[in-house]
Structures are given as structure tokens and as C-alpha cells.
PDB file of N, CA and C in Angstrom:
ATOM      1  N   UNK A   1     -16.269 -17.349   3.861  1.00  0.00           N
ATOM      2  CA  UNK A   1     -14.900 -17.101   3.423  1.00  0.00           C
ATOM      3  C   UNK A   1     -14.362 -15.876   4.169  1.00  0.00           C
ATOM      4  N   UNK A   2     -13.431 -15.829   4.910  1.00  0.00           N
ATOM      5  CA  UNK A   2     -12.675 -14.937   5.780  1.00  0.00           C
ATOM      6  C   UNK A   2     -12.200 -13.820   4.679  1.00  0.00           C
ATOM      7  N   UNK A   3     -12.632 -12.427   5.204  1.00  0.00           N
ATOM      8  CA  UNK A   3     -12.161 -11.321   4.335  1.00  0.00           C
ATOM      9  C   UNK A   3     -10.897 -11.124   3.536  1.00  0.00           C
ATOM     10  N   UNK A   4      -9.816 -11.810   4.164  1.00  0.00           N
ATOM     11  CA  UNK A   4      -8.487 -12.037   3.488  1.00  0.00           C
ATOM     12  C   UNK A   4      -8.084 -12.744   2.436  1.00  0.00           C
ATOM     13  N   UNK A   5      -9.131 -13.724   2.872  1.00  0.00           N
ATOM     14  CA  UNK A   5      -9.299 -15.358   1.146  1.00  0.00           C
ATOM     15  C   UNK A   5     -10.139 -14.307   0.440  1.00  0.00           C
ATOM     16  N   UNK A   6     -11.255 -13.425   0.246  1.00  0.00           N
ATOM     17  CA  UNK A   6     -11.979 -13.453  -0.687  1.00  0.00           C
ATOM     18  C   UNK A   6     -11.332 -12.364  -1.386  1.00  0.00           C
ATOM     19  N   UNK A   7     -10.263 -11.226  -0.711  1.00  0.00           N
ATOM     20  CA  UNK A   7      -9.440 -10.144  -1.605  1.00  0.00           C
ATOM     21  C   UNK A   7      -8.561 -10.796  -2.472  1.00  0.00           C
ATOM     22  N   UNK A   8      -7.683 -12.250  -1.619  1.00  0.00           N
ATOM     23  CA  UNK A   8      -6.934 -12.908  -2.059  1.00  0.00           C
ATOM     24  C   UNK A   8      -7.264 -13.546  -3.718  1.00  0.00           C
ATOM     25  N   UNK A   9      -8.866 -14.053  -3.523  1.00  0.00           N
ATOM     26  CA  UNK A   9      -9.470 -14.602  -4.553  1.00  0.00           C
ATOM     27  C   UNK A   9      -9.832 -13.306  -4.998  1.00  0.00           C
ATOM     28  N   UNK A  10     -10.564 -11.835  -5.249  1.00  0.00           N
ATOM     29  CA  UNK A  10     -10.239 -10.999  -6.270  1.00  0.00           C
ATOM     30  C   UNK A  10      -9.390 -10.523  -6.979  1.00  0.00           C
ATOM     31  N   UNK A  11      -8.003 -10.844  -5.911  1.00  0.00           N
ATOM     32  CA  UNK A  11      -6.647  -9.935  -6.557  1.00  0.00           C
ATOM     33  C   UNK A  11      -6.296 -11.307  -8.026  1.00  0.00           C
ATOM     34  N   UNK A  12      -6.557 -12.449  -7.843  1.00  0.00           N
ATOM     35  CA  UNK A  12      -5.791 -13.549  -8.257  1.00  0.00           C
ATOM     36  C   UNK A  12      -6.692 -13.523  -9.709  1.00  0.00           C
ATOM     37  N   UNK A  13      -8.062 -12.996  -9.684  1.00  0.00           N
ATOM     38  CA  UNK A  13      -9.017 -13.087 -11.114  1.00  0.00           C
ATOM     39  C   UNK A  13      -8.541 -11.718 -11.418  1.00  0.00           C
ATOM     40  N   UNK A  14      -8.094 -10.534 -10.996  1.00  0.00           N
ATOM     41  CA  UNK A  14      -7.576  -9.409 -11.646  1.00  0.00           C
ATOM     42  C   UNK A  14      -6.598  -9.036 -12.609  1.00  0.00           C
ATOM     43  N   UNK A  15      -5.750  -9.773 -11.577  1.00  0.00           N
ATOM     44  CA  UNK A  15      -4.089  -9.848 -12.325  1.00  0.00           C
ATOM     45  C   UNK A  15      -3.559 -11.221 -12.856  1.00  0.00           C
ATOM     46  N   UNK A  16      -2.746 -10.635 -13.550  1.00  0.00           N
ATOM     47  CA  UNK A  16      -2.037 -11.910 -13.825  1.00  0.00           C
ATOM     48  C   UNK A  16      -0.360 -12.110 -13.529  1.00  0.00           C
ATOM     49  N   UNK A  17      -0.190 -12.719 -12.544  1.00  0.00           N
ATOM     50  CA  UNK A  17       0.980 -13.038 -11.515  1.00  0.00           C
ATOM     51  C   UNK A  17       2.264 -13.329 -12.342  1.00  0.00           C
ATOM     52  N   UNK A  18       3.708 -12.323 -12.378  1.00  0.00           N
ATOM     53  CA  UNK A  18       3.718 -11.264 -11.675  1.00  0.00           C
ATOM     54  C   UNK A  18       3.476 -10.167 -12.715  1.00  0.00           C
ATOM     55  N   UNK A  19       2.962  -8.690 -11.917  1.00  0.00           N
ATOM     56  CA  UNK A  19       2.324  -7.929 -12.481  1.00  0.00           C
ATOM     57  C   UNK A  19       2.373  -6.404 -11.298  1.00  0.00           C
ATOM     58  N   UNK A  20       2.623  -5.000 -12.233  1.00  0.00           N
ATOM     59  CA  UNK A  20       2.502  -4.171 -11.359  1.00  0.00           C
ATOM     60  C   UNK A  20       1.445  -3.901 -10.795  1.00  0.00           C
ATOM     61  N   UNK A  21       1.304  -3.915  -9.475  1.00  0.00           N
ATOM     62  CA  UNK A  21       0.424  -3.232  -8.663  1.00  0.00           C
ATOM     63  C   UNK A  21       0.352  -1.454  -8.022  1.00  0.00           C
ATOM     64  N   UNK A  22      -0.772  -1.233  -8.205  1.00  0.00           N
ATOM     65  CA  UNK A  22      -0.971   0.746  -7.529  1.00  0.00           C
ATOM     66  C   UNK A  22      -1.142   0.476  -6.435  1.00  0.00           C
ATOM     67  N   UNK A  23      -0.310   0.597  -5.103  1.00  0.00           N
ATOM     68  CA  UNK A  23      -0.798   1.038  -4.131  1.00  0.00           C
ATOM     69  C   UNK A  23      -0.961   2.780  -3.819  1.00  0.00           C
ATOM     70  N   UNK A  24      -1.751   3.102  -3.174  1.00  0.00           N
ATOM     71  CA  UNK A  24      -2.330   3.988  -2.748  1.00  0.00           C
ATOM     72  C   UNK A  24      -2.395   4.129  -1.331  1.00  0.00           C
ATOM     73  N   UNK A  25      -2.094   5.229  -0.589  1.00  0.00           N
ATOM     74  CA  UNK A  25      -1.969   5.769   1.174  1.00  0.00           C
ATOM     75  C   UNK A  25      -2.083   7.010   1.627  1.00  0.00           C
ATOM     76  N   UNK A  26      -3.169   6.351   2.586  1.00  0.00           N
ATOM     77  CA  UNK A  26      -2.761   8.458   3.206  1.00  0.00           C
ATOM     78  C   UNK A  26      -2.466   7.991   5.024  1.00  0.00           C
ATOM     79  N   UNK A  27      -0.944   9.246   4.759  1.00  0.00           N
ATOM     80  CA  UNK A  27      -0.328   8.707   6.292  1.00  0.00           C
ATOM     81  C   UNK A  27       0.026  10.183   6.549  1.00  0.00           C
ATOM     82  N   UNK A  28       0.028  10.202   7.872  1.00  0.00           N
ATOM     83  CA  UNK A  28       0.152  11.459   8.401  1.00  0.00           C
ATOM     84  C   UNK A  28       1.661  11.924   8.515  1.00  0.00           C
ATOM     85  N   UNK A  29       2.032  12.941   8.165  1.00  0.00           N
ATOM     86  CA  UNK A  29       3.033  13.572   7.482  1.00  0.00           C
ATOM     87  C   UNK A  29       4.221  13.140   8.789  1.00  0.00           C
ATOM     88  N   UNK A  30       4.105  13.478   9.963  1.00  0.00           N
ATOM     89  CA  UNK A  30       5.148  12.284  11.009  1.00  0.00           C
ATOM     90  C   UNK A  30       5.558  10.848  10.722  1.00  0.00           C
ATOM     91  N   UNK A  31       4.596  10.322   9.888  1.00  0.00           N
ATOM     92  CA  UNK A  31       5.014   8.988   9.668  1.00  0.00           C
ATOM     93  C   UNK A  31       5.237   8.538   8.402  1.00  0.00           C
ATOM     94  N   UNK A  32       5.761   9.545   7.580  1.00  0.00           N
ATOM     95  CA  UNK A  32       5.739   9.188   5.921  1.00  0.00           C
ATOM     96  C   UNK A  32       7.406   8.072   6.019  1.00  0.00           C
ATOM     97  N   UNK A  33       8.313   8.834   6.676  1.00  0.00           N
ATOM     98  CA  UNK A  33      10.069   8.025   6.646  1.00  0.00           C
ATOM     99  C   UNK A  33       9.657   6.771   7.185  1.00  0.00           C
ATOM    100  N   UNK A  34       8.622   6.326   8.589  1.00  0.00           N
ATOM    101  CA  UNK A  34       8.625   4.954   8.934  1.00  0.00           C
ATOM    102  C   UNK A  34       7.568   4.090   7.896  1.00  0.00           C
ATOM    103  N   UNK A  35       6.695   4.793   6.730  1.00  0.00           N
ATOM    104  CA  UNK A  35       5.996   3.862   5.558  1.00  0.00           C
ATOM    105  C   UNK A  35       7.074   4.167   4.755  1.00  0.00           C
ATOM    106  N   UNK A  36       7.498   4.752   4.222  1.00  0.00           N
ATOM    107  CA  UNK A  36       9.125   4.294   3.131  1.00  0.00           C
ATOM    108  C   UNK A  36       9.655   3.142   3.792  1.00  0.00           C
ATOM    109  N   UNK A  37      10.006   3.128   4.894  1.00  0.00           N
ATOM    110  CA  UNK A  37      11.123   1.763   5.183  1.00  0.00           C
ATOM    111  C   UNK A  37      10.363   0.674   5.419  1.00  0.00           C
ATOM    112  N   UNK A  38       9.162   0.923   5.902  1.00  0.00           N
ATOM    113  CA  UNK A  38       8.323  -0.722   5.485  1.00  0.00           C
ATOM    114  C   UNK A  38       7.968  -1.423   4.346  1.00  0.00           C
ATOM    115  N   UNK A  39       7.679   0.114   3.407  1.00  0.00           N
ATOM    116  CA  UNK A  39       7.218  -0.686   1.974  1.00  0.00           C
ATOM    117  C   UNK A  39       8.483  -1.047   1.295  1.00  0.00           C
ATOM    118  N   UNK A  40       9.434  -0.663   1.659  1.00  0.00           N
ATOM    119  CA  UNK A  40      11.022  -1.132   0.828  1.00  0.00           C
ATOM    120  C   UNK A  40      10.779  -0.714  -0.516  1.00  0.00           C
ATOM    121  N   UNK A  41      10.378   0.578  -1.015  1.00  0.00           N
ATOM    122  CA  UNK A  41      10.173   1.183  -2.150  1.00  0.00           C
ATOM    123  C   UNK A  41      10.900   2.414  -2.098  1.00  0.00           C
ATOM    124  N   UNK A  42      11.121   3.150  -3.360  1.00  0.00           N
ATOM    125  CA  UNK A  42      11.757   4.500  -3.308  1.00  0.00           C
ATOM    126  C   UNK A  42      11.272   5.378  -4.712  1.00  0.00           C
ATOM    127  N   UNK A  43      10.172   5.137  -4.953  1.00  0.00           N
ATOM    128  CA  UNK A  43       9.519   5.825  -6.000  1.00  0.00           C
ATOM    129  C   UNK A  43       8.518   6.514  -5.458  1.00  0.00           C
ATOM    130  N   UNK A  44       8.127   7.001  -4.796  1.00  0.00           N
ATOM    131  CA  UNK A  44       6.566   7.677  -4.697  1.00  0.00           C
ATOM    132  C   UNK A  44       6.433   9.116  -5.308  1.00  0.00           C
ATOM    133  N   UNK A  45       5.060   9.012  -5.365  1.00  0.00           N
ATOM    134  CA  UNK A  45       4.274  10.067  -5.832  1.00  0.00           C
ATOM    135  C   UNK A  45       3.768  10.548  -4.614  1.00  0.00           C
ATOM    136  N   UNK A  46       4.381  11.814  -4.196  1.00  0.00           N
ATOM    137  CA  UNK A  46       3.512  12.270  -2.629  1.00  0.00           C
ATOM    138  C   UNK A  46       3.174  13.489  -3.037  1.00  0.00           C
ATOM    139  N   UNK A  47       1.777  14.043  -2.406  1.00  0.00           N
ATOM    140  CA  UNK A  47       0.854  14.939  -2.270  1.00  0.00           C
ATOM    141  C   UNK A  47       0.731  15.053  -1.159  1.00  0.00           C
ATOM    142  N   UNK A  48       0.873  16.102  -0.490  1.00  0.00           N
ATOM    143  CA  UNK A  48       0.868  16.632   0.927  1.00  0.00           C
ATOM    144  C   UNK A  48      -0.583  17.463   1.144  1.00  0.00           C
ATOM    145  N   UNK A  49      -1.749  17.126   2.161  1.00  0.00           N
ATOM    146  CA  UNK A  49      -2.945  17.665   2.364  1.00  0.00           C
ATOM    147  C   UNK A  49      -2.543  19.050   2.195  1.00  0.00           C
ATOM    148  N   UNK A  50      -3.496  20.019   1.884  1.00  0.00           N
ATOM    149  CA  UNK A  50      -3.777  21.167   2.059  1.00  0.00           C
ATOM    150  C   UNK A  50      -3.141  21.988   3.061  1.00  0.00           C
ATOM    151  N   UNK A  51      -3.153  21.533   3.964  1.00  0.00           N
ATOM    152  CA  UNK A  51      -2.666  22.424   5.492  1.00  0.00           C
ATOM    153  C   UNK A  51      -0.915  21.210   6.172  1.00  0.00           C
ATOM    154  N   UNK A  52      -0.757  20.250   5.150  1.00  0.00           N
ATOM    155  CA  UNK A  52       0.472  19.566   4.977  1.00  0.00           C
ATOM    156  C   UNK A  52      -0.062  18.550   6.492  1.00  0.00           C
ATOM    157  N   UNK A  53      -0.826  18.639   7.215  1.00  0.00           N
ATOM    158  CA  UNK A  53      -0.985  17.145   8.116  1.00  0.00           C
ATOM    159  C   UNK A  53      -0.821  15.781   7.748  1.00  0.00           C
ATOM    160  N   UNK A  54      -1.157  16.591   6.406  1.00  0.00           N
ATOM    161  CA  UNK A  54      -1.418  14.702   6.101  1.00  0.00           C
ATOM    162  C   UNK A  54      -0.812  14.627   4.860  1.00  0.00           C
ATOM    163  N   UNK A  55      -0.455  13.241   4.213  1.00  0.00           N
ATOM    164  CA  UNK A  55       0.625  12.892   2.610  1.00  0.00           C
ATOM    165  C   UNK A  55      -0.037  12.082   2.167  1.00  0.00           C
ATOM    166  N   UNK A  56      -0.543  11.767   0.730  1.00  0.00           N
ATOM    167  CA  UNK A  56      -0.767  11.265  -0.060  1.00  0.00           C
ATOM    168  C   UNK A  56       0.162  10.593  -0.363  1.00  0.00           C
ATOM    169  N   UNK A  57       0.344   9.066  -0.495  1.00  0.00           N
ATOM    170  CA  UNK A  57       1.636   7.889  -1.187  1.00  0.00           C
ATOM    171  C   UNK A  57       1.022   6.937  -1.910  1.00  0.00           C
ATOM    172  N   UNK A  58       1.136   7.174  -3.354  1.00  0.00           N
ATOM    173  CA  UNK A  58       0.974   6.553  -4.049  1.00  0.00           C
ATOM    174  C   UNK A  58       2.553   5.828  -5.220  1.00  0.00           C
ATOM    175  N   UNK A  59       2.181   4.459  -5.075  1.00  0.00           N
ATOM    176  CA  UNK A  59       3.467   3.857  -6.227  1.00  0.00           C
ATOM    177  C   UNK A  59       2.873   2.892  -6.418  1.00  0.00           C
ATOM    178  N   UNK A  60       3.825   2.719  -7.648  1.00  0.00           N
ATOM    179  CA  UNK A  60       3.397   0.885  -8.504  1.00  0.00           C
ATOM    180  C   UNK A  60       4.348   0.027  -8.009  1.00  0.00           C
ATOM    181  N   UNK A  61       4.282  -1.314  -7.690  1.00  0.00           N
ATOM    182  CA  UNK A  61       5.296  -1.896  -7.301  1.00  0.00           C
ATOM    183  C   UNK A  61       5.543  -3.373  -7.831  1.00  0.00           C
ATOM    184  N   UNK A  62       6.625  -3.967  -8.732  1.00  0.00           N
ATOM    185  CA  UNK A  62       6.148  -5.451  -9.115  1.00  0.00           C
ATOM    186  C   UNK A  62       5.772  -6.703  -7.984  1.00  0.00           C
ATOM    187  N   UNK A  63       4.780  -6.945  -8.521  1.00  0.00           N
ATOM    188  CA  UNK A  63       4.400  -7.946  -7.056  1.00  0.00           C
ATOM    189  C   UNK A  63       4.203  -9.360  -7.955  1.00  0.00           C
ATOM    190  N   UNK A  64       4.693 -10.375  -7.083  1.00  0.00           N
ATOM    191  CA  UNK A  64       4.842 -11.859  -7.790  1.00  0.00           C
ATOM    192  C   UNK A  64       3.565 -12.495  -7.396  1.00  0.00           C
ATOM    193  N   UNK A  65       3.024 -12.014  -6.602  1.00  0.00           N
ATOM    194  CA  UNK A  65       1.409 -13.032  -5.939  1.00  0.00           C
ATOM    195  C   UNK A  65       0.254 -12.161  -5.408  1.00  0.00           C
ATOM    196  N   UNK A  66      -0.641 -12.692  -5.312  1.00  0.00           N
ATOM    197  CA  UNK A  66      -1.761 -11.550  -4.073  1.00  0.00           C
ATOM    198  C   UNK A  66      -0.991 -11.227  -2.586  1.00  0.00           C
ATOM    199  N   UNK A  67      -0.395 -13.151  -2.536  1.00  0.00           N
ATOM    200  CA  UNK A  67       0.214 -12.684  -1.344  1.00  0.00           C
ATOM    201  C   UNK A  67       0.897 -11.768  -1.073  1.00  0.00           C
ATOM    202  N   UNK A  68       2.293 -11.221  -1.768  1.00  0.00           N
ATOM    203  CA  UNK A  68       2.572 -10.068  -1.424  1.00  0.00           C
ATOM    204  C   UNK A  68       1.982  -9.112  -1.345  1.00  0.00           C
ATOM    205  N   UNK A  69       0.763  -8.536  -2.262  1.00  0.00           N
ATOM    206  CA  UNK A  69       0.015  -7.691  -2.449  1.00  0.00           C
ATOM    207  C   UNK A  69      -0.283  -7.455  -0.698  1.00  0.00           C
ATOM    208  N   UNK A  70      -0.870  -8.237  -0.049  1.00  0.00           N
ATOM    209  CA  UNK A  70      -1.801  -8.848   1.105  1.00  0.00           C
ATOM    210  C   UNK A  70      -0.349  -8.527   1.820  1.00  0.00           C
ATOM    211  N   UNK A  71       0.860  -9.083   1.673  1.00  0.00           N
ATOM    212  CA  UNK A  71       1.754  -8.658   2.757  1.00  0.00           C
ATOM    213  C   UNK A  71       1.971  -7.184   3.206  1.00  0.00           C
ATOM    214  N   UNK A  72       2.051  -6.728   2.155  1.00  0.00           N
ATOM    215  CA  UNK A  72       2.230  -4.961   2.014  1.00  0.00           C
ATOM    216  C   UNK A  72       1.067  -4.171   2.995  1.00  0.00           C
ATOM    217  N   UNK A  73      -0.012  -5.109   2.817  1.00  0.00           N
ATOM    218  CA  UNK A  73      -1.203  -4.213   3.361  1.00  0.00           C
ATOM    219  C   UNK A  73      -1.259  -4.245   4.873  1.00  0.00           C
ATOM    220  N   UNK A  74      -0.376  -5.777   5.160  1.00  0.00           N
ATOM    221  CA  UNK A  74      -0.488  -6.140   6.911  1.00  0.00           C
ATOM    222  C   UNK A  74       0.968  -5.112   7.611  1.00  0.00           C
ATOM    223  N   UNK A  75       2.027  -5.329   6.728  1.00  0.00           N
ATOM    224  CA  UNK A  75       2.778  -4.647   6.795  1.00  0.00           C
ATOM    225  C   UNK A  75       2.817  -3.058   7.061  1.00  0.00           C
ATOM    226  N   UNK A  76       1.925  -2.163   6.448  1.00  0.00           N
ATOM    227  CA  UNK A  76       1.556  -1.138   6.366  1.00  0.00           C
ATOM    228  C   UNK A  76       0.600  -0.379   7.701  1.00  0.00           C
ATOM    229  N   UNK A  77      -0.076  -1.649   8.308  1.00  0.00           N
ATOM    230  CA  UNK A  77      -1.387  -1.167   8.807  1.00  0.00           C
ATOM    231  C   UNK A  77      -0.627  -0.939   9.958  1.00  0.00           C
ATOM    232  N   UNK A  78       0.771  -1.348  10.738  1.00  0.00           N
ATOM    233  CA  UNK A  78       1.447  -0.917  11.729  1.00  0.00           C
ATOM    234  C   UNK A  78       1.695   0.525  11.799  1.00  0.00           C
ATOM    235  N   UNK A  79       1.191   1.620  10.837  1.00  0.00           N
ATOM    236  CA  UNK A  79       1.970   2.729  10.731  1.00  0.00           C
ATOM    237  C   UNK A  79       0.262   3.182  11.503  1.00  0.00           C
ATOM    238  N   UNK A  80       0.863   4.389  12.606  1.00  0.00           N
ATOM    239  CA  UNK A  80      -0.987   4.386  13.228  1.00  0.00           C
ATOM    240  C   UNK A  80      -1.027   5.510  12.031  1.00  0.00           C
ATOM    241  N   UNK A  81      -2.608   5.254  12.281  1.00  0.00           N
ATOM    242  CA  UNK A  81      -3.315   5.954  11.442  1.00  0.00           C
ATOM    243  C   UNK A  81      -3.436   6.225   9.823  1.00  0.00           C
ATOM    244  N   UNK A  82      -3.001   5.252   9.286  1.00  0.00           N
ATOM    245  CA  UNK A  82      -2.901   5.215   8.190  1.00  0.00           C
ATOM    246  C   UNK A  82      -4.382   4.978   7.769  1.00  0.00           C
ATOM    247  N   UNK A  83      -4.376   5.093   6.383  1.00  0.00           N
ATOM    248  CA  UNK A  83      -5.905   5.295   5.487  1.00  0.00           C
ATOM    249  C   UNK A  83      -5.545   4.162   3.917  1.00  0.00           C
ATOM    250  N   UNK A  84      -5.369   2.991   4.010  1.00  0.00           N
ATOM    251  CA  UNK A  84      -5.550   2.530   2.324  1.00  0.00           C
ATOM    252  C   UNK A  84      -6.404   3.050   1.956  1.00  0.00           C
ATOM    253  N   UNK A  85      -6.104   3.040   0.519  1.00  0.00           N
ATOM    254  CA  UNK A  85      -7.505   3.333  -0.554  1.00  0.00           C
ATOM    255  C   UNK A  85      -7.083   2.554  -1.966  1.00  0.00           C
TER     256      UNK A  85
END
């Protein structure tokens, strides 16, 4: 099973569709304005590293499927250097 079906198949026994999801990010403080306009959100919780290089982005967001869940994450991974958690 390809790594994408088997998150797909954890997210789908987790939740129950639709339902808020936590995403969680660490993006380097140059690229926090280009992850706002990808995730199309305007709530975050940001924490800026210690020495401010780096931002903590965390929000809940209503999501209708895994798939979106899974879109957000492909969506996201364009920002370099980003860190899910």
C-alpha cells in the first residue's frame, strides 16, 4: 500500500468526515506570508524560534475528507524547507 493510501486509510478510521483538523508547521520566518496564502486560512497560532529564524504555525481547519487533509500537506510541501509535525 503506497504511503499516501495508508495515511489516507488512518485519517478516515480517526475522524469522522467533516471534522476539525490540527495542522501543525515549522517554516522559516521568510516564508510564513507564502504558507498563509497556500493554506487559505487566517487563524494561526505562531511561535517564532528563539533567535526568530524559524515560526511555529499551528491551526484547526474544517476539512470535509482525508483528501483535503492530504491536499493541504502536498500543497504545503512547495514552501522549501518546511517541517510538518
Amino acid at each position: 500500500m503506497a504511503s499516501t493510501e495508508k495515511l489516507k486509510e488512518l485519517l478516515d478510521n480517526e475522524y469522522d468526515w467533516p471534522s476539525y483538523y490540527l495542522f501543525k508547521f515549522v517554516v522559516h520566518s521568510d516564508h510564513v506570508d507564502t504558507f498563509k496564502v497556500i493554506v487559505e486560512h487566517d487563524n494561526f497560532m505562531e511561535r517564532p524560534s528563539k533567535n526568530g529564524k524559524y515560526v511555529s504555525l499551528t491551526f484547526k481547519k474544517l476539512m470535509n475528507s482525508s483528501e483535503e487533509v492530504l491536499l493541504i500537506y502536498e500543497k504545503v510541501s512547495t514552501v522549501p524547507g518546511i517541517i510538518s509535525l
